[in-house]
Protein backbone atom coordinates (compact mmCIF):
# COMPACT_ATOMS: atom_id res chain seq x y z
CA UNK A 1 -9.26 89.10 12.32
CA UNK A 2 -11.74 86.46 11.02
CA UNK A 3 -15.72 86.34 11.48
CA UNK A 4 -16.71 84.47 14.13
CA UNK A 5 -18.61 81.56 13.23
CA UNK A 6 -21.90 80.44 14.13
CA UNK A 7 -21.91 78.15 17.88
CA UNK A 8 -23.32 75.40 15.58
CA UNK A 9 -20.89 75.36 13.03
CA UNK A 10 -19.08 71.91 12.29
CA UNK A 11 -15.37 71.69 12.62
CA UNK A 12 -13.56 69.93 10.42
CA UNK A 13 -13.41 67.07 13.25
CA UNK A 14 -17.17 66.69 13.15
CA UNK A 15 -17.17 66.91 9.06
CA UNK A 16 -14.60 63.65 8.96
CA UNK A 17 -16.90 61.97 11.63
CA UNK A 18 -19.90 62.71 9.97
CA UNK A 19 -18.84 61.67 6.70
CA UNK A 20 -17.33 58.93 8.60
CA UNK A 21 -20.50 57.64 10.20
CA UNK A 22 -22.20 58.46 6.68
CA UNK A 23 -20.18 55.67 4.57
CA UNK A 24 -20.14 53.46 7.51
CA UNK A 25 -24.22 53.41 7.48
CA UNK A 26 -24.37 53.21 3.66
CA UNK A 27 -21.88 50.33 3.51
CA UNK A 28 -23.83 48.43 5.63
CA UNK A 29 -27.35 49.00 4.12
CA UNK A 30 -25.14 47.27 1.39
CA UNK A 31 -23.98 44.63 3.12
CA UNK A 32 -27.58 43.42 4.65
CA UNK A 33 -28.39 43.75 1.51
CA UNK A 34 -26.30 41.34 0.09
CA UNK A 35 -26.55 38.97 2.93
CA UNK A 36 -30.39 39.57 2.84
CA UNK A 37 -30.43 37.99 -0.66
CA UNK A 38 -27.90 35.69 -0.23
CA UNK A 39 -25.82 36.45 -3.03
CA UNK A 40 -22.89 34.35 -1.97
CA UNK A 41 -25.32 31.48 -2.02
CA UNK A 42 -26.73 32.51 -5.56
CA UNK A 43 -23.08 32.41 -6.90
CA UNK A 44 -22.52 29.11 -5.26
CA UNK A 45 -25.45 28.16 -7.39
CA UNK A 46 -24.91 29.18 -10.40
CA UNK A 47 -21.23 27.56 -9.79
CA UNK A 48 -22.92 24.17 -9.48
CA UNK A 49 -25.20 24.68 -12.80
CA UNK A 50 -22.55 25.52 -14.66
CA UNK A 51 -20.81 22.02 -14.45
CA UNK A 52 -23.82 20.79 -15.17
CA UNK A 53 -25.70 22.14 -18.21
CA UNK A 54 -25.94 21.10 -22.13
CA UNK A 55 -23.70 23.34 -23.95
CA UNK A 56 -24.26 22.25 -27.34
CA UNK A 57 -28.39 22.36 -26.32
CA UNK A 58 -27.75 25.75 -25.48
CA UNK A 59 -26.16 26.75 -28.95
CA UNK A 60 -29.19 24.80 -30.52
CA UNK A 61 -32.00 26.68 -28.39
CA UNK A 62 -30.39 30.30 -28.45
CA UNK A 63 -32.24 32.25 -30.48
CA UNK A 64 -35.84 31.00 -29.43
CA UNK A 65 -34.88 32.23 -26.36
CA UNK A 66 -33.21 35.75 -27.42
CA UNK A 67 -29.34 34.65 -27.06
CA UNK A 68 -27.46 36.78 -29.55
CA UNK A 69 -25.02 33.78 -31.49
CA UNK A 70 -22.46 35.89 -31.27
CA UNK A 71 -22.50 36.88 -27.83
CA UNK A 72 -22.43 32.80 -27.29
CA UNK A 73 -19.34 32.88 -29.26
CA UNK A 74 -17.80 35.91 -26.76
CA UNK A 75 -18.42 33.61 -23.63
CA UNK A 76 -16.88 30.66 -25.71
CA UNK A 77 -13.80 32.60 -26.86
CA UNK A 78 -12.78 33.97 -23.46
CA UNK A 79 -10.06 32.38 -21.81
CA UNK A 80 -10.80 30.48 -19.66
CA UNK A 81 -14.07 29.84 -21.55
CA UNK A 82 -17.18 31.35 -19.77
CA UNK A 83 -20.63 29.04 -18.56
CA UNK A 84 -23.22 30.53 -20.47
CA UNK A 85 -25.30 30.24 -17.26
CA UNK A 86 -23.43 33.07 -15.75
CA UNK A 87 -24.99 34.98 -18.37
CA UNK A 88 -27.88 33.50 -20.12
CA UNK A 89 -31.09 31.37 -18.65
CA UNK A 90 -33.47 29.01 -20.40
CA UNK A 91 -37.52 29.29 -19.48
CA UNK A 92 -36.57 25.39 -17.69
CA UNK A 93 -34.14 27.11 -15.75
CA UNK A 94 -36.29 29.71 -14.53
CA UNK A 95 -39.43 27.65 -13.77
CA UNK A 96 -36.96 24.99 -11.71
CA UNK A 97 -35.32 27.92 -10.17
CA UNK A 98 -37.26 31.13 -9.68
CA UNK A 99 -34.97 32.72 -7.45
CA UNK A 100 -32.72 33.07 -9.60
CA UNK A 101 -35.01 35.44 -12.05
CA UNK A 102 -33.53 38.42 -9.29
CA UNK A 103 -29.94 37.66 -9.91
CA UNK A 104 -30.79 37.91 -13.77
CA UNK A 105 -33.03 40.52 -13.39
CA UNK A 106 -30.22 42.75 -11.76
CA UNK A 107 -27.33 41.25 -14.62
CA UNK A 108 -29.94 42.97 -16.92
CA UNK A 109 -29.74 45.90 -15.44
CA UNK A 110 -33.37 46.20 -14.42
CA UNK A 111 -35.13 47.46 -11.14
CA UNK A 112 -38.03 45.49 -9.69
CA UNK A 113 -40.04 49.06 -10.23
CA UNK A 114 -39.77 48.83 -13.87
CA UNK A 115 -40.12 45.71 -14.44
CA UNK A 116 -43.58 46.54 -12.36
CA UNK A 117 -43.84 49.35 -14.83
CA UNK A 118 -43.96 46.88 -17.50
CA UNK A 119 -46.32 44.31 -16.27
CA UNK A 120 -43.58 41.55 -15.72
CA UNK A 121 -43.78 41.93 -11.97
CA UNK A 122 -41.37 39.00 -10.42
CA UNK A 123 -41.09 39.77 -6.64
CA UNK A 124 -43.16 37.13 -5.59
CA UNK A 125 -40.50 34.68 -7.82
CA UNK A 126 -38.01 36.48 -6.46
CA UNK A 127 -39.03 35.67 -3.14
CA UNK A 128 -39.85 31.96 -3.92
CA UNK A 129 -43.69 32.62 -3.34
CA UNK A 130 -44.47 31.15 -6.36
CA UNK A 131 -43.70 29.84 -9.81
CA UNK A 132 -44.16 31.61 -13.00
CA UNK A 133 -46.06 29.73 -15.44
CA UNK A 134 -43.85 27.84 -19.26
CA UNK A 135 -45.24 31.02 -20.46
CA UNK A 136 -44.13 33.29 -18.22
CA UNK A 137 -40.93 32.03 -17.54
CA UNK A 138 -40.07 32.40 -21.39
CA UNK A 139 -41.32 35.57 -21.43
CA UNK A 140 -39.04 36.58 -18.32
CA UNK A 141 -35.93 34.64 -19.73
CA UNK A 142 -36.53 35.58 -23.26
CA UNK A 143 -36.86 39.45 -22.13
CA UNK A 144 -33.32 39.40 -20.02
CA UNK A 145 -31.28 37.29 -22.47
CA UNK A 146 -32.36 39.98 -25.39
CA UNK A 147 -30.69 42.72 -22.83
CA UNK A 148 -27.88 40.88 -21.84
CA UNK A 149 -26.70 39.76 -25.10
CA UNK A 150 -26.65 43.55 -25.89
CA UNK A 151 -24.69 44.26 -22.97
CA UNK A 152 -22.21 41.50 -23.80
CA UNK A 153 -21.85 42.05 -27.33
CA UNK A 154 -21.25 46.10 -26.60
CA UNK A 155 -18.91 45.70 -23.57
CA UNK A 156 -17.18 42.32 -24.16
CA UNK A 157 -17.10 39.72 -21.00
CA UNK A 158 -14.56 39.27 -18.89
CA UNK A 159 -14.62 35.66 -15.88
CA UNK A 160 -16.08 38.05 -13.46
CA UNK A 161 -17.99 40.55 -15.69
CA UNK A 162 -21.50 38.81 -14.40
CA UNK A 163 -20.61 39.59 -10.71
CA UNK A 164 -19.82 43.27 -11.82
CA UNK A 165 -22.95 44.12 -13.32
CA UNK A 166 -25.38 42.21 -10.59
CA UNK A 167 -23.60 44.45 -7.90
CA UNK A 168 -23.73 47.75 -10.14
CA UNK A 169 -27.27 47.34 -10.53
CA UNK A 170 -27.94 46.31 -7.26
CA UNK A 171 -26.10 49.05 -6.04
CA UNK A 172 -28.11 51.54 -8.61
CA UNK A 173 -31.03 50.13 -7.64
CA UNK A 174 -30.56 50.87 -4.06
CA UNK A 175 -29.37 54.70 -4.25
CA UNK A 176 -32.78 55.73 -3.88
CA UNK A 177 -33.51 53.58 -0.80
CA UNK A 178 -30.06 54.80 0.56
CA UNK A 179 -30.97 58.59 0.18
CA UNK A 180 -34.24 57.49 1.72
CA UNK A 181 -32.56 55.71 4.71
CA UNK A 182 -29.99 58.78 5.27
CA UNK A 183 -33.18 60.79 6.35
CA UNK A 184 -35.00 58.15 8.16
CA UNK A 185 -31.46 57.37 10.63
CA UNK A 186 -31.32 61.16 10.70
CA UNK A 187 -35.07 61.33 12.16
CA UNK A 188 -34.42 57.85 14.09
CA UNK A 189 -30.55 59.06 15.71
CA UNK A 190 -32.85 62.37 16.83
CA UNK A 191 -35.81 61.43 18.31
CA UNK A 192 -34.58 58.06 20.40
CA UNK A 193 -32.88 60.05 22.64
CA UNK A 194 -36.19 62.63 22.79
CA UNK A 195 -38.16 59.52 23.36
CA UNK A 196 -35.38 58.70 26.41
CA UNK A 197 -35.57 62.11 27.50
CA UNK A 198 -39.20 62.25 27.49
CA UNK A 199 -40.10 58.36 29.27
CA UNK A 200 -37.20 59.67 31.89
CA UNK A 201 -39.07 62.84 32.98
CA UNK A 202 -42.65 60.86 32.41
CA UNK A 203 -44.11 63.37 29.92
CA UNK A 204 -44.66 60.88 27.01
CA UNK A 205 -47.50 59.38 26.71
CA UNK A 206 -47.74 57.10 23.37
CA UNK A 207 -45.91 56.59 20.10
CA UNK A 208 -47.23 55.91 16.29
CA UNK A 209 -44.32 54.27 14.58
CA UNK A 210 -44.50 51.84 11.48
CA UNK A 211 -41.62 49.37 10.38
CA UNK A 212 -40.06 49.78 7.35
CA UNK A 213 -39.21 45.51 7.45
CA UNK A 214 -37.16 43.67 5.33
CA UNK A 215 -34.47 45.29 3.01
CA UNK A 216 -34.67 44.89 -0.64
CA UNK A 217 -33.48 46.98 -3.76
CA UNK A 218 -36.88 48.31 -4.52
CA UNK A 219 -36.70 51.98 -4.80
CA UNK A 220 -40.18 52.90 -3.28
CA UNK A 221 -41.51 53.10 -0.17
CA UNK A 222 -44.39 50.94 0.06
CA UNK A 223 -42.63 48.02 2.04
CA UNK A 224 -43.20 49.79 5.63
CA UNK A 225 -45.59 48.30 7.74
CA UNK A 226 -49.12 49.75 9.09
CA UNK A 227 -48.93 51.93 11.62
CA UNK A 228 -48.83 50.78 15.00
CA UNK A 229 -49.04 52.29 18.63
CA UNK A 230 -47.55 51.83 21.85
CA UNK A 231 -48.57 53.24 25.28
CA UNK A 232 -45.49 54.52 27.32
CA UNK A 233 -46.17 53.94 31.13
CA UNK A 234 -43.51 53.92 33.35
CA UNK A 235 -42.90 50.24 33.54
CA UNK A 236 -42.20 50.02 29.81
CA UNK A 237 -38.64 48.65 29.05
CA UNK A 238 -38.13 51.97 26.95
CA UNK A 239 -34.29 50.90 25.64
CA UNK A 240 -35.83 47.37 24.87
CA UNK A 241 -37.96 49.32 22.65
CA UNK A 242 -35.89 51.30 20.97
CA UNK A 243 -33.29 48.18 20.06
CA UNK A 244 -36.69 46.81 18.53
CA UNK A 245 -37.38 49.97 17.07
CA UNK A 246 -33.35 50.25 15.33
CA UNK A 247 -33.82 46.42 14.13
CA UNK A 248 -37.03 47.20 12.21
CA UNK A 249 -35.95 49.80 10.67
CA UNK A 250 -38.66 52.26 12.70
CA UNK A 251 -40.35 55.04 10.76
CA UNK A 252 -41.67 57.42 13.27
CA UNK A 253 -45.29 59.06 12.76
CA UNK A 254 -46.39 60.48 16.55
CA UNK A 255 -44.98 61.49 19.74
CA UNK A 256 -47.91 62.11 21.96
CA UNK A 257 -47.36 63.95 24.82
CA UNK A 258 -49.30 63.78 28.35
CA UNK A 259 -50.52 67.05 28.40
CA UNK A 260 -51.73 66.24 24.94
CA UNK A 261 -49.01 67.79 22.91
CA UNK A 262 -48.03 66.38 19.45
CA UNK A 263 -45.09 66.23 18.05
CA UNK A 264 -45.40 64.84 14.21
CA UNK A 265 -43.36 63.48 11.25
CA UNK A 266 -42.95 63.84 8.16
CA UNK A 267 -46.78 65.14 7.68
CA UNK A 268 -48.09 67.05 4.54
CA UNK A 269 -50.56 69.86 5.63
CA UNK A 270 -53.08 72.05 3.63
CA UNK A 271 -54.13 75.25 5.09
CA UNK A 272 -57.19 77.58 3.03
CA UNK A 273 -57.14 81.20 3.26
CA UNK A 274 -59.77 83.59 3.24
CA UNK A 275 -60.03 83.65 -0.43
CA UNK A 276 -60.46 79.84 -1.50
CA UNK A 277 -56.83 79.21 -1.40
CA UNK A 278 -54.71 76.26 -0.25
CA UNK A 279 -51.14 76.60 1.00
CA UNK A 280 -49.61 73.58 0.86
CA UNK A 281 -46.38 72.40 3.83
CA UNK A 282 -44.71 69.77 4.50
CA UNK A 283 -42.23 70.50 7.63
CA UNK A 284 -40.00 67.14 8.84
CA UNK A 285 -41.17 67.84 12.27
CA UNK A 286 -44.23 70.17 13.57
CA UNK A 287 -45.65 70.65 17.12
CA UNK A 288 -49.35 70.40 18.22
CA UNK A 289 -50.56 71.97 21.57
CA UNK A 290 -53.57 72.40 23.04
CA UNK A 291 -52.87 76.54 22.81
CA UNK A 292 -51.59 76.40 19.06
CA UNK A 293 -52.56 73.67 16.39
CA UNK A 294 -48.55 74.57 14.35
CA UNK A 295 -46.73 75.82 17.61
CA UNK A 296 -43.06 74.74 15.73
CA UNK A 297 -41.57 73.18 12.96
CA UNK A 298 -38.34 72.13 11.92
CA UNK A 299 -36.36 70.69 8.95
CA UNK A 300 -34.26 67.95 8.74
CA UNK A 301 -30.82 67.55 6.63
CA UNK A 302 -29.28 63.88 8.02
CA UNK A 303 -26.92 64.21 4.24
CA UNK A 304 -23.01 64.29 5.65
CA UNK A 305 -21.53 65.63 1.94
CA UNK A 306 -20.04 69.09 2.61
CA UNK A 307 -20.61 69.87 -0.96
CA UNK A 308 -23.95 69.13 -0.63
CA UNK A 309 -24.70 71.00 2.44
CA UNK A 310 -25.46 74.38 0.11
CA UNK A 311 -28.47 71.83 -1.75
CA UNK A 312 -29.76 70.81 1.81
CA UNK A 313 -29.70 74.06 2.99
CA UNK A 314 -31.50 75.55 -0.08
CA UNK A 315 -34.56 73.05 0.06
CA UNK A 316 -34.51 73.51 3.43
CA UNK A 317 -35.15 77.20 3.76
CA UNK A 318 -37.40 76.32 0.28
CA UNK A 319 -39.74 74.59 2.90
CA UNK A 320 -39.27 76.49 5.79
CA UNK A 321 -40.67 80.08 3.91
CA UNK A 322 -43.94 78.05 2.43
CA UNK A 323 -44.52 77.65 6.08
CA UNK A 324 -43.90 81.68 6.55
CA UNK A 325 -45.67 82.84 3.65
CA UNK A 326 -48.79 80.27 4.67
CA UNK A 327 -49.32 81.29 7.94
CA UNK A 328 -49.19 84.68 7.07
CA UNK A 329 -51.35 84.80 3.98
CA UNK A 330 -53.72 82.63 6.36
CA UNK A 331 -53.22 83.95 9.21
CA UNK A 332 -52.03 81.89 11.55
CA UNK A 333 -49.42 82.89 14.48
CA UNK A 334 -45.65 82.90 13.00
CA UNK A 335 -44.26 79.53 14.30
CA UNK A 336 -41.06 79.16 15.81
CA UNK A 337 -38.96 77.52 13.22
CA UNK A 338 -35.62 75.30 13.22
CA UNK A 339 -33.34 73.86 11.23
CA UNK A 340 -31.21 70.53 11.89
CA UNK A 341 -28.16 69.20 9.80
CA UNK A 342 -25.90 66.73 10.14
CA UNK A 343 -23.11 68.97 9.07
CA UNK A 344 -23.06 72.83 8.96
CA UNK A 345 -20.00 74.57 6.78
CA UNK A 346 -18.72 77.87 7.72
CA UNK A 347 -21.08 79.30 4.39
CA UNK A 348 -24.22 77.38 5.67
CA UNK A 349 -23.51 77.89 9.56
CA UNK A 350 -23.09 82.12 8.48
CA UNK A 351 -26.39 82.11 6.28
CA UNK A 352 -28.57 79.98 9.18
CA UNK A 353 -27.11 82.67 11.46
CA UNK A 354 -28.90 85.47 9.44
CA UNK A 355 -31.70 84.03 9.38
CA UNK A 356 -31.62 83.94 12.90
CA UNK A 357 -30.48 87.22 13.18
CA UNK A 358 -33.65 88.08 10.87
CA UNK A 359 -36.47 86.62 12.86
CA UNK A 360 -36.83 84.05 10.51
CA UNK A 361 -35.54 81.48 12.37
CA UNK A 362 -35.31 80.62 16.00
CA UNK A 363 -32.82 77.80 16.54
CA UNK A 364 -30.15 75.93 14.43
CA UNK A 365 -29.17 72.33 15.86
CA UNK A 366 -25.66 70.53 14.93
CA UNK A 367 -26.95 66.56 14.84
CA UNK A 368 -23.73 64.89 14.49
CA UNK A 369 -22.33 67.46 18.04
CA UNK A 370 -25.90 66.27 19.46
CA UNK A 371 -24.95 62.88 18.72
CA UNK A 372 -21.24 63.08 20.78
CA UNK A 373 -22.04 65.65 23.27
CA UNK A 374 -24.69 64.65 25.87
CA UNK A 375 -24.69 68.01 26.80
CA UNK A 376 -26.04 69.40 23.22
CA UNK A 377 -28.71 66.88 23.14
CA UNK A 378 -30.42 67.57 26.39
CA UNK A 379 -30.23 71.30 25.38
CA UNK A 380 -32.33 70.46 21.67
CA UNK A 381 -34.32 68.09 24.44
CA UNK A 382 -35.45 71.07 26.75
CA UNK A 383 -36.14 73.13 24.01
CA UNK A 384 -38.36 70.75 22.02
CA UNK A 385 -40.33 70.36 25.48
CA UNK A 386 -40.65 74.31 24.97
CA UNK A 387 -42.21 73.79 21.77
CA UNK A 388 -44.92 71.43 23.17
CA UNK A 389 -45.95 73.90 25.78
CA UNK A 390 -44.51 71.18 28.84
């Protein structure tokens, strides 16, 4: 006769939907993406200004501007014959056309963070704020035709080679904002229907939120709005909020509750001990009350990859014993502690149940059940309200 698994344990049902709903989200980060930069309309372009440019000026210019001769002759010798614009740029075609210095940016396989890195910043080009200087603009083109002529020359070109490498990078370039953007949905899919539950039964009283605006492939984080704060009376048009809040990408900061609860993201803490010390947590999500200042705490896995549910549920257990060991090395009452995943395997769902079993932990939460069972929500609803001493 087998174990029994865990109540929280995904079947293999709630696996293929959360996998499901996992490619679904990060294909269409990709595809705002693309329409956010218009890269149909870029192509389009650089369709036009190849039937229009100097070939033979080009072959005279090349090597002032870093065009390898013989990656020229590549683009020449393909069949059909390839516009070197596809490729290449000229300083005059980047000061007459400073969008464009993204799509050759990304056919150069760089990230806007490096180029940062470097001092050749060209967001604000990018984004047609401005125009870089004759200077500049050789620099820039100079800089990307050196790369790209190395690329050529090692991989060979092919009619749609270009198209390949902008997406590739673009799609490098935006792993780290997708891994960001699986946890944010993961915090956002949990707490609008706490927020819900909490405006329904009139125990909410405010919310600190920022907006992480406009996509882009940058891999940090500094894009996100300052923080802002809205009241919750009664009268507020609470599902006109959250549509605002799922259209602007909302990162939350605050729940504040009207008995003057907290419940907080995503919010480093530093505790001292008697000796000097300082214990350093970082919990997903942590309760204030008026009775206890770290009354619960829980982390947060919103990854759908079964084989990486072991990883999740490693640096989640990582994070969720600094908060042990701190509060008892300080100490602080023992918090009650939880852990939420989008998926839990049988191996996961067992070891969460020891821990359980243990003391360690008091509840484990299934997000993607949560998500398709009404039921399961209201249950991690009441219980959170538990946690803010409501």
């Amino acid at each position: 006769m087998s174990e029994q698994l865990p109540p929280f344990a995904s079947s293999r049902a709630e696996i293929k939907l959360a996998v499901e709903q996992n490619a679904i989200d990060r294909g269409t980060l990709f595809m705002r993406v693309i329409v956010s930069y218009d890269i149909d309309g870029i192509l389009q372009e650089l369709a036009q200004l190849a039937r229009q440019y100097d070939k033979e000026e080009w072959q005279e210019s090349a090597l002032s501007f870093g065009i390898n001769e013989f990656a020229l002759r590549l683009l020449d010798e393909s069949e059909p014959p390839i516009p070197y614009v596809y490729y290449f740029s000229t300083p005059k075609l980047l000061s007459e056309n400073p969008h464009l210095i993204f799509y050759y940016r990304n056919v150069s396989m760089l990230s806007n963070k490096v180029m940062r890195g470097i001092g050749l910043d060209t967001t604000r080009y990018e984004a047609g704020a401005t125009t870089p200087t004759p200077a500049e603009s050789l620099e820039l083109s100079t800089y990307f035709n050196e790369i790209i002529s190395a690329l050529v020359l090692a991989g060979g070109v092919s009619p749609q080679r270009h198209v390949l490498m902008l997406t590739a990078n673009l799609g490098d370039s935006l792993g780290g904002m997708s891994r960001n953007e699986v946890g944010r949905t993961a915090m956002m899919r949990l707490l609008n229907p706490l927020v819900r539950f909490l405006h329904r039964q009139e125990l909410l009283d405010s919310i600190s939120f920022s907006f992480k605006g406009a996509l882009d492939s940058d891999e940090s984080d500094d894009n996100a709005t300052g923080r802002q704060n809205v009241k919750l009376t009664r009268e507020v048009d609470i599902e006109g909020l959250l549509s605002e809040f799922e259209c602007n990408r909302v990162k939350y900061h605050e729940l504040v509750l009207s008995n003057g609860s907290r419940l907080l993201v995503d919010r480093q803490l530093k505790w001292a001990d008697k000796l000097g010390g300082t214990h350093k947590i970082g919990p997903d999500l942590y309760s204030a009350t008026q009775i206890q200042d770290f009354a619960w705490a829980a982390e947060v896995k919103g990854g759908a990859d079964p084989a990486g549910s072991d990883e999740h549920w490693k640096t989640a257990t990582q994070a969720l014993n600094r908060i042990l060991n701190a509060s008892q090395i300080t100490g602080r009452p023992k918090p009650a502690l939880s852990f939420i995943a989008t998926i839990f395997v049988d191996r996961v769902a067992r070891e969460a149940q020891n821990w359980i079993d243990a003391g360690k932990l008091t509840t484990a939460y299934n997000l993607t059940r949560m998500l398709h069972d009404q039921d399961e929500m209201e249950r991690f609803c009441i219980d959170v309200t538990r946690f803010l001493n409501l």
